[in-house]
Protein backbone atom coordinates (compact mmCIF):
# COMPACT_ATOMS: atom_id res chain seq x y z
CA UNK A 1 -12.71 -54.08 18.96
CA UNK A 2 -9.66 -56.86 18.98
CA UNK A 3 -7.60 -56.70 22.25
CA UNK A 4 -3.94 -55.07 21.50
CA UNK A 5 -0.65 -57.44 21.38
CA UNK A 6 0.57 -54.96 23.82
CA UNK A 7 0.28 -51.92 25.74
CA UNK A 8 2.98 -49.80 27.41
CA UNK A 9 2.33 -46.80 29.73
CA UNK A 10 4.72 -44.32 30.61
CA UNK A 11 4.87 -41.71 32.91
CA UNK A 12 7.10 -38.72 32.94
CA UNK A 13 9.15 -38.09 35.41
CA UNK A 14 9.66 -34.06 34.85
CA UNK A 15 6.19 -33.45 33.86
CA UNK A 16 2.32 -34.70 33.81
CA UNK A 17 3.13 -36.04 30.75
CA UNK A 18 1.44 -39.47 30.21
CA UNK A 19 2.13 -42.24 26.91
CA UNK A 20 1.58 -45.24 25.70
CA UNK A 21 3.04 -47.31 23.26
CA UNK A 22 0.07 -49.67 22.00
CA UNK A 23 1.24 -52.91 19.48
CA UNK A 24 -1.76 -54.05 17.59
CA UNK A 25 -0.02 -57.03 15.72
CA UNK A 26 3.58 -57.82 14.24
CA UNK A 27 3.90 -59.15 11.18
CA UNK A 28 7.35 -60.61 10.00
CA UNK A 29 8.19 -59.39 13.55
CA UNK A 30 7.51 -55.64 12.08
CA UNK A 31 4.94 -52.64 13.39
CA UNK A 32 4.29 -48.98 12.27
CA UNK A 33 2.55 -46.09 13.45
CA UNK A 34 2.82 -42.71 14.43
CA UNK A 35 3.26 -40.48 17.63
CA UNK A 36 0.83 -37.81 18.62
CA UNK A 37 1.03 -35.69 21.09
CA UNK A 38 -2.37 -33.50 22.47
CA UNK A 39 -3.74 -33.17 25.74
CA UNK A 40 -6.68 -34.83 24.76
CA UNK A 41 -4.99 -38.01 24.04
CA UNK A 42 -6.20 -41.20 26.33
CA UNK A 43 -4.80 -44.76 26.66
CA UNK A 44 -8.20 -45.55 24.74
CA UNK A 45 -7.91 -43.43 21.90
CA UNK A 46 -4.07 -45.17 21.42
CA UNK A 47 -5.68 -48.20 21.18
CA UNK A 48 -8.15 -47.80 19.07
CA UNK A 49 -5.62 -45.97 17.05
CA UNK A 50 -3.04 -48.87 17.00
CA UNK A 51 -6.18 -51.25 15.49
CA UNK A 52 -6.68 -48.43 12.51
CA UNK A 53 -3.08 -49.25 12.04
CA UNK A 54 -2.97 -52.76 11.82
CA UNK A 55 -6.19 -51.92 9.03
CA UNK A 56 -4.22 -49.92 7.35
CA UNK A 57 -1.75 -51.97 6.89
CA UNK A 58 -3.85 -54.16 4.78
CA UNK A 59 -4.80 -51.96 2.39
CA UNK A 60 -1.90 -50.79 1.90
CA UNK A 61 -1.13 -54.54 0.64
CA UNK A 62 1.51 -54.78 3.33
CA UNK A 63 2.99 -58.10 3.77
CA UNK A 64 6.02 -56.69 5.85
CA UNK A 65 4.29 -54.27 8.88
CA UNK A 66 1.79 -55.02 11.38
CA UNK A 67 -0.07 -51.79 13.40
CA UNK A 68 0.91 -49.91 16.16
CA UNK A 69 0.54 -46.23 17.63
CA UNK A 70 2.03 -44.12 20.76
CA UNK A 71 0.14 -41.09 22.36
CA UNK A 72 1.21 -38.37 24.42
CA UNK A 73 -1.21 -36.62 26.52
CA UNK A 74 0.73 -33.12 26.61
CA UNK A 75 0.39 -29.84 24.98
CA UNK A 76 2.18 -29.95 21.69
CA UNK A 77 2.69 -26.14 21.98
CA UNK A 78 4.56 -26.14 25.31
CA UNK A 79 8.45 -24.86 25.50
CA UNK A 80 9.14 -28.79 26.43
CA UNK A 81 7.65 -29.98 24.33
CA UNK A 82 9.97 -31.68 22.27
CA UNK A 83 12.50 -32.77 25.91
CA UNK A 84 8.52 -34.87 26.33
CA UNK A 85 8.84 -36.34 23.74
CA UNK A 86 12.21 -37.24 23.64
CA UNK A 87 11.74 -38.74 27.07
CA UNK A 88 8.95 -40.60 26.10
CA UNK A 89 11.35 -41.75 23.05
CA UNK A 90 13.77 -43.13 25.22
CA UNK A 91 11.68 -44.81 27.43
CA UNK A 92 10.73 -46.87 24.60
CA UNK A 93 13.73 -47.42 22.59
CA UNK A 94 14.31 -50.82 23.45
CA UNK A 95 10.68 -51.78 21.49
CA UNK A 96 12.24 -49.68 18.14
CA UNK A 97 15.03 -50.64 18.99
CA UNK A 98 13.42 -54.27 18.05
CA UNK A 99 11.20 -53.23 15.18
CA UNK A 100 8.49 -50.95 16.44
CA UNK A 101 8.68 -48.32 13.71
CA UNK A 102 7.40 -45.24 15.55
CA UNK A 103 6.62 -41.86 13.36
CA UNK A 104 5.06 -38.97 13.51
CA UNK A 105 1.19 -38.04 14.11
CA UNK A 106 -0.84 -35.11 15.00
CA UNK A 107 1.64 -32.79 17.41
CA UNK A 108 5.01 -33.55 16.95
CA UNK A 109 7.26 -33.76 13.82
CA UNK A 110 8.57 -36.72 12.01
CA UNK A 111 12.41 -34.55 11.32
CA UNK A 112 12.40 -34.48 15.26
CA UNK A 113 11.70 -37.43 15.88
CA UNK A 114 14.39 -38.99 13.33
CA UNK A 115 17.01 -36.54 15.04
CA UNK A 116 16.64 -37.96 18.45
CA UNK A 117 16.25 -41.48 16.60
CA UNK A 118 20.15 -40.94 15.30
CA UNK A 119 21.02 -39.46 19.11
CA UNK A 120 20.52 -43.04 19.74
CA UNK A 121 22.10 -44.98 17.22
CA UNK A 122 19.13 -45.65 15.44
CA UNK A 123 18.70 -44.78 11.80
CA UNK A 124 14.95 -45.85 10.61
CA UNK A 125 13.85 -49.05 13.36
CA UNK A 126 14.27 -52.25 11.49
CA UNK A 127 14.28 -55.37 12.77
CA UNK A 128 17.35 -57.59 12.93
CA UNK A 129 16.30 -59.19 9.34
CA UNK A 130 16.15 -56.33 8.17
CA UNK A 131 19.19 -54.69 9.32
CA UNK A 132 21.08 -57.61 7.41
CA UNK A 133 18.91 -57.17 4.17
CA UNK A 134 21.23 -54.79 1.53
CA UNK A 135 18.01 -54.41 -0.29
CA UNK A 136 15.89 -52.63 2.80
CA UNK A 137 19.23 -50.79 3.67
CA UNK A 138 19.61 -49.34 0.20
CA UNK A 139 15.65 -48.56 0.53
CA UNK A 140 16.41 -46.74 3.92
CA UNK A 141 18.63 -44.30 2.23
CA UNK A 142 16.75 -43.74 -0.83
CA UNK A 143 13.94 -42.75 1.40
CA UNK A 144 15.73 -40.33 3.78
CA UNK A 145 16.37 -38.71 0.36
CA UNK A 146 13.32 -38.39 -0.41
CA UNK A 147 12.36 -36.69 2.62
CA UNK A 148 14.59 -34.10 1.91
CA UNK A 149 12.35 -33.36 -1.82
CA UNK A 150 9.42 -31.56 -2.43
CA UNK A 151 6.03 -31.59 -4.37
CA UNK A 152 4.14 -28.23 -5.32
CA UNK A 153 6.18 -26.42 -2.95
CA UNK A 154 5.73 -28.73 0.17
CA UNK A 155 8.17 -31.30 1.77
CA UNK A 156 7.05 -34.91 0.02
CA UNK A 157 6.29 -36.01 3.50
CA UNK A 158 3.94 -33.69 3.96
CA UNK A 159 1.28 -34.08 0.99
CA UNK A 160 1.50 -38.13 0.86
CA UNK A 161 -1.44 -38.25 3.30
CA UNK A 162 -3.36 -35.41 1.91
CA UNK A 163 -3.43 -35.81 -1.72
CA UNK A 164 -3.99 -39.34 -1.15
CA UNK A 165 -7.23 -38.54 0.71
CA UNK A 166 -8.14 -36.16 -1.92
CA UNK A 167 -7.90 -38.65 -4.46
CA UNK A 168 -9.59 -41.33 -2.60
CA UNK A 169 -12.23 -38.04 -1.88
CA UNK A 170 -12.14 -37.24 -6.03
CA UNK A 171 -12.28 -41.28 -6.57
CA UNK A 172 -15.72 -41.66 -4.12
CA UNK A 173 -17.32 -38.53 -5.80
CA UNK A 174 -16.94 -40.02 -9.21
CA UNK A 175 -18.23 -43.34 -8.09
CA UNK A 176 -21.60 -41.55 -7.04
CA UNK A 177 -21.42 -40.06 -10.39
CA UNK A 178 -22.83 -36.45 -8.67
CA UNK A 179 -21.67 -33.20 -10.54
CA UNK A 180 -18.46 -31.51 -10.89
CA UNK A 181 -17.21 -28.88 -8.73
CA UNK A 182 -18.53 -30.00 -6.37
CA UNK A 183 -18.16 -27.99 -2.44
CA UNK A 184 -15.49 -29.21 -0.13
CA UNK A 185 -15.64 -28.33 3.41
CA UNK A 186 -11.82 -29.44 5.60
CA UNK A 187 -11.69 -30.15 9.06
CA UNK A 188 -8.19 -29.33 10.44
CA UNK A 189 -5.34 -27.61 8.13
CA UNK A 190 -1.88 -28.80 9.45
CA UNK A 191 -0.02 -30.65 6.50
CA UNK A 192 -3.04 -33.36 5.87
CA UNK A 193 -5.51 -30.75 5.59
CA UNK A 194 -3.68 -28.14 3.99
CA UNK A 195 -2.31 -30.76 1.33
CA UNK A 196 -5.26 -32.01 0.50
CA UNK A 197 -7.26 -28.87 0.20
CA UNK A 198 -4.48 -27.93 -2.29
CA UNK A 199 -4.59 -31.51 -4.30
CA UNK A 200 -8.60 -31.08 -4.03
CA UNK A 201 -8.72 -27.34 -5.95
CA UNK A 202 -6.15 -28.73 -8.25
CA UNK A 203 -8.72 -31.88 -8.92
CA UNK A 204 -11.65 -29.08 -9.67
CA UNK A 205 -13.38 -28.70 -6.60
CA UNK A 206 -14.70 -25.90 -4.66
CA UNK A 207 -13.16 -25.56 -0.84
CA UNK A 208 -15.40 -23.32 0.36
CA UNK A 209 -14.60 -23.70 4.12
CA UNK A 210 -11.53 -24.77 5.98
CA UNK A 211 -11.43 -24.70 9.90
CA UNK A 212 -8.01 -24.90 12.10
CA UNK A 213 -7.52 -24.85 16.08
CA UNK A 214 -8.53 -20.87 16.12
CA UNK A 215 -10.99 -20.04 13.36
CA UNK A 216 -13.40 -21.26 10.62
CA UNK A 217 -13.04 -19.42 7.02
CA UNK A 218 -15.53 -19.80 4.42
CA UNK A 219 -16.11 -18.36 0.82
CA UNK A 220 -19.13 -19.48 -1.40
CA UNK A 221 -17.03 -18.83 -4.46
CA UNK A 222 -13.64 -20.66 -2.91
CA UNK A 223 -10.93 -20.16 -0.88
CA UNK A 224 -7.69 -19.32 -2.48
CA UNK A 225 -5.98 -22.32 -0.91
CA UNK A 226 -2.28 -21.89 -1.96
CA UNK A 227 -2.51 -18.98 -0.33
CA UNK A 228 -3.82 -19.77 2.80
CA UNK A 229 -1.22 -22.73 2.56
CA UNK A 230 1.32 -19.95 2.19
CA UNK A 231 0.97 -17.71 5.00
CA UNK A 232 0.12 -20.54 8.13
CA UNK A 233 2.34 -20.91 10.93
CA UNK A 234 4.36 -24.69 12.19
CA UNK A 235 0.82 -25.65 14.01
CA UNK A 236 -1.61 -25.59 10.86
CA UNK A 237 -3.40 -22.21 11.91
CA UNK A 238 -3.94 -19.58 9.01
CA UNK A 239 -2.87 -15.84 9.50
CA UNK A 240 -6.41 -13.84 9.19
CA UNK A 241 -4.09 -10.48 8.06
CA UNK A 242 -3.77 -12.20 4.40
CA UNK A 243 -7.41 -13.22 4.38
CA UNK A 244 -9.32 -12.04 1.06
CA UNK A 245 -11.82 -9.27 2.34
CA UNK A 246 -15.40 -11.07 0.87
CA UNK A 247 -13.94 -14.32 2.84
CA UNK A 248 -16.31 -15.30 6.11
CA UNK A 249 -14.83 -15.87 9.67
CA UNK A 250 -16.16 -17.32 12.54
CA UNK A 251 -15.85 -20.06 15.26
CA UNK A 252 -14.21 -23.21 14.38
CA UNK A 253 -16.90 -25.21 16.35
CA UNK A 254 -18.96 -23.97 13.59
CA UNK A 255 -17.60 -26.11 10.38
CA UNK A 256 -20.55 -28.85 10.31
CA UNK A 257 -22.68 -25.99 9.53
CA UNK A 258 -21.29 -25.01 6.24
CA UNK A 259 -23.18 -26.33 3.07
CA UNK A 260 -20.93 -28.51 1.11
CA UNK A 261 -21.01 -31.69 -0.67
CA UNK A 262 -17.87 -32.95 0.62
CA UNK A 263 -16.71 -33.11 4.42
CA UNK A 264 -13.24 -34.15 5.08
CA UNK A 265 -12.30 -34.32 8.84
CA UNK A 266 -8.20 -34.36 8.89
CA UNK A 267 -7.29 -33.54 12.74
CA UNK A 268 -8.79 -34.74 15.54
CA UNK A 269 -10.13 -37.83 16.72
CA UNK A 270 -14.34 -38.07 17.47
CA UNK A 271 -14.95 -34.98 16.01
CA UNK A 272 -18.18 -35.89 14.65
CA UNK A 273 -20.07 -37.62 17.45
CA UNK A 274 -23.64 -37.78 18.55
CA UNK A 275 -23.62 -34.03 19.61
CA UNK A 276 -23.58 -32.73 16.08
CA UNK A 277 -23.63 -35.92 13.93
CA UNK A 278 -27.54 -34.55 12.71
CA UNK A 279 -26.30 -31.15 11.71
CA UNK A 280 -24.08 -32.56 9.31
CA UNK A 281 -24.82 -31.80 5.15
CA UNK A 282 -22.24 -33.36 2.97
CA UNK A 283 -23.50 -36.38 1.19
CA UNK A 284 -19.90 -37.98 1.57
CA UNK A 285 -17.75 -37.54 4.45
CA UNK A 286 -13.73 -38.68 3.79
CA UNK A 287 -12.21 -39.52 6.51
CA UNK A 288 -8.54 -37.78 6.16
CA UNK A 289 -8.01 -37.92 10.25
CA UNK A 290 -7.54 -40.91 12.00
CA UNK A 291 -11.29 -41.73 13.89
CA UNK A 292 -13.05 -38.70 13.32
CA UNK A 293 -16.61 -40.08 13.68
CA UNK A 294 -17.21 -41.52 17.52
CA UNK A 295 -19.22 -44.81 17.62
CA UNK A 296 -22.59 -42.95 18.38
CA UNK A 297 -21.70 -40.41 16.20
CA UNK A 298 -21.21 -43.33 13.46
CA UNK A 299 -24.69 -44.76 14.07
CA UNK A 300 -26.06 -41.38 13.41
CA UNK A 301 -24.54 -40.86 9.63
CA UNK A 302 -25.51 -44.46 8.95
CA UNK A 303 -29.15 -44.27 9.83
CA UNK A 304 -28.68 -41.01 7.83
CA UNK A 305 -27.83 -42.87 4.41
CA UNK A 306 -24.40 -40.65 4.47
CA UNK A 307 -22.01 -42.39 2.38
CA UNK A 308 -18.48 -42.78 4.46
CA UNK A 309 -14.54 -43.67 3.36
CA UNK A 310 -13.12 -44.37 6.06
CA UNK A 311 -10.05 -43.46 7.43
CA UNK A 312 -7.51 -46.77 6.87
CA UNK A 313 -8.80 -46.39 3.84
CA UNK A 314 -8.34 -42.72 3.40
CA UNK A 315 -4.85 -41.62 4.58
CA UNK A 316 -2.85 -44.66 3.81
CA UNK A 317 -0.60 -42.18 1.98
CA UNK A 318 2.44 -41.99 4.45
CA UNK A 319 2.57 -45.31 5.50
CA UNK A 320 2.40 -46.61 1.45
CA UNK A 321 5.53 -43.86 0.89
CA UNK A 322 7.14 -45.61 3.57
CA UNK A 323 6.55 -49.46 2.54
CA UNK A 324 6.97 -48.95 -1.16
CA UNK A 325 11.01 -46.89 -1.33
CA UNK A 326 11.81 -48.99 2.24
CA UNK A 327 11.00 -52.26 0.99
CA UNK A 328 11.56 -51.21 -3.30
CA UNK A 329 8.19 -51.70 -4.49
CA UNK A 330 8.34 -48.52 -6.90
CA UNK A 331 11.27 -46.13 -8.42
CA UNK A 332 12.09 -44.16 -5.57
CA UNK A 333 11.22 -41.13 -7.55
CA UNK A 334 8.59 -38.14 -6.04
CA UNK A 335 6.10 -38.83 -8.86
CA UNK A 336 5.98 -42.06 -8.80
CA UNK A 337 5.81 -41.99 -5.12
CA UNK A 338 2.64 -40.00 -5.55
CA UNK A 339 1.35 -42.02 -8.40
CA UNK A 340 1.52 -45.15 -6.67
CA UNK A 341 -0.60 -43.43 -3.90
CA UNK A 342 -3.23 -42.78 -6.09
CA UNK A 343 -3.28 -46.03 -8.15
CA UNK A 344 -3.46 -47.57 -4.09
CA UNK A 345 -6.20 -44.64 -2.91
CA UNK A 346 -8.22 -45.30 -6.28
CA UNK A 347 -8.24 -49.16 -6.09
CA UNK A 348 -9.09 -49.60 -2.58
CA UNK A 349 -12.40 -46.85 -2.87
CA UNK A 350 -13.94 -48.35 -5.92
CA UNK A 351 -13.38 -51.48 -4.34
CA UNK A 352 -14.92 -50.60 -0.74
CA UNK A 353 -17.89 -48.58 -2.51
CA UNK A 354 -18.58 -51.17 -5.02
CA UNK A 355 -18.60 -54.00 -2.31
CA UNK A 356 -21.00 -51.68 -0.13
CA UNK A 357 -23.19 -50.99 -2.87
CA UNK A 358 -23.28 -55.07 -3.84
CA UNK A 359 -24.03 -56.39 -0.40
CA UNK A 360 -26.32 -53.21 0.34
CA UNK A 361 -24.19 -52.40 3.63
CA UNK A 362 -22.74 -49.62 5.47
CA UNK A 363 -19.11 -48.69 3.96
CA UNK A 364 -17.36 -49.02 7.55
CA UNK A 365 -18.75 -52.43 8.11
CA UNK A 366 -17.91 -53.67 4.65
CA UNK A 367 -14.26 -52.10 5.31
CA UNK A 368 -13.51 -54.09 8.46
CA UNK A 369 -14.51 -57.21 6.74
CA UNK A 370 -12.85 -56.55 3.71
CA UNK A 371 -9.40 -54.98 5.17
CA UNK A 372 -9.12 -57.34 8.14
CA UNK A 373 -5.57 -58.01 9.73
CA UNK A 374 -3.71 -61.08 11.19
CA UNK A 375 -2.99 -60.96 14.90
CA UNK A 376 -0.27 -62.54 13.95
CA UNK A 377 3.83 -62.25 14.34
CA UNK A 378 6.04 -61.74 17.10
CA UNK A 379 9.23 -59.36 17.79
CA UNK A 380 12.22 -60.90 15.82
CA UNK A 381 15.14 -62.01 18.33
CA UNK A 382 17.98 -63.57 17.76
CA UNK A 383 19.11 -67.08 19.37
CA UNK A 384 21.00 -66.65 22.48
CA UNK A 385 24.51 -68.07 22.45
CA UNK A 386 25.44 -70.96 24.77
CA UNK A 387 27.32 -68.21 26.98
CA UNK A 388 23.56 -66.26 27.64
CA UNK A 389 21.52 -69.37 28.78
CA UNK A 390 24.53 -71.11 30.91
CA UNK A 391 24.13 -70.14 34.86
């Protein structure tokens, strides 16, 4: 792993809340990433987050945005939850203030985090270029806009990461050329799971399990995803009451166990790891979360001959929507936001599975050669004046 640019810890002064704000790289003086909150989340995990980032950045064909990530260790679900994370906010404003483009991530909500954003002044964080450049500014707007639209019933926002895994998912499939139909088995089912379970049974294939932070359901025959989509709560957890009576429930620890062709992990970090990396039974795992597979647990599918897309490859989606309406790349339309996706998703699988296949190595290890970033870039600032270096 590459050392971070820069790490920032903070420590709450109301609560046992812990963060960190973990720079990978600038580029152009520019970094993006999200915020999760969980009280799982370690300094560690940040960082290793922040260098998926910086990876992802490349294939998204960025030349604009280096990588970066911030992590709360806090319970999403607590009644302060959102003062948390507004403190934590604060206590790093002066970074975005500068260019460090923070999001949203697993736990906390990107609508939040743009409202306490414009508490501060602060519209979208740009850099000081940028703030002068008509062309980004226009961007800005058009993509606040398109926050505001929707795509089979769901915020835009919120199926850019998930269809764009399913189509990378739908584009690896293919390139095994294994049969149609094929059995899907989801990991996780806030809006990356539950968007692209929906994009995947729109594509033709079977999702025959789908596990959230309470319960795994199963059904041989399929799940009846929209509906399931229709009846969760804010957190990504399914309401049982509207279950179909020949579905299956039982413990979410269970989900490795379910026969399927397809495994696509879209919550957690290190959820596959050497514990229960034997038990798995897809022949294709798609990484939709952000590190899903520990480093032991990695080992484990390799010496298993389990093909892998990993996960800056994978969920590129909301980062892509971001960089191509911010910086004008495509017609700041929701389809063509979507098609871009896939064109990107598409491209960058064939192109990691074909390179595997040609140098007869792992998929990861091919992707970190192939999608390798510049530690390059610092934080734009502007000349002082003759007044701010006289004493």
């Amino acid at each position: 792993m590459l050392k971070p640019y820069l790490v920032v810890e903070w420590n709450d002064t109301e609560t046992d809340a812990k963060g960190w704000l973990v720079v990978h790289n600038f580029v152009n003086g520019y970094t993006g990433g999200g915020t999760r909150m969980h009280p799982t989340v370690t300094k560690e995990e940040v960082i290793r987050l922040a260098e998926a980032m910086a990876y992802k950045y490349v294939a998204c064909e960025s030349e604009t945005t280096g990588g970066c990530k911030a992590g709360i260790a806090y319970d999403y679900k607590a009644p302060n939850a959102l003062a948390v994370l507004r403190r934590f906010l604060i206590a790093i404003m002066p970074y975005i203030d500068l260019g460090v483009s923070i999001g949203s991530d697993l736990g906390t909500n990107y609508e939040d985090i743009l409202t306490i954003f414009h508490e501060f002044g602060i519209d979208i964080p740009m850099t000081k270029s940028m703030k002068q450049d008509q062309k980004v500014l226009q961007g800005i707007k058009q993509y606040d806009e398109l926050l505001t639209t929707k795509m089979d019933g769901l915020l835009l926002n919120d199926v850019v990461t998930g269809y764009g895994s399913a189509f990378t998912a739908d584009e690896a499939w293919k390139f095994k050329q294994e049969q149609e139909g094929a059995k899907v088995v989801i990991q996780g089912f806030g809006s990356v799971g539950a968007s692209c379970a929906l994009k995947m049974s729109q594509l033709g294939y079977k999702v025959v399990g789908i596990s959230d932070a309470n319960l795994l359901v199963t059904c041989e025959e399929g799940l009846d995803v929209q509906k399931l989509i229709a009846h969760k709560n804010e957190y990504g957890e399914m309401d049982q009451t509207y279950f179909e009576s020949h579905y299956t429930v039982r413990s979410n620890t269970k989900w490795l166990e379910v026969d399927c062709d397809i495994l696509i992990p879209s919550a957690l970090e290190d959820v596959i790891n050497k514990s229960n990396a034997d038990i798995v039974k897809a022949k294709l795992i798609v990484e939709a979360a952000n590190i899903p597979i520990s480093s032991e647990g990695d080992e484990m599918i390799k010496e298993r001959g389990i093909d892998i897309v990993n996960d800056f490859v994978t969920n590129v989606g909301a980062i892509r929507f971001y960089e191509s309406v911010i910086f004008g790349l495509i017609d700041p339309k929701p389809q063509a936001v979507i098609d871009d996706i896939e064109q990107l998703c598409r491209k960058n699988t064939y192109h990691l599975l074909s390179e595997s296949k040609k140098q007869k190595k792992y998929q990861r290890e091919v992707a970190y050669e192939v999608f390798r970033p510049a530690i390059s870039g610092l934080l734009e600032y502007a000349e002082p004046s003759k007044e701010e270096t006289s004493y």
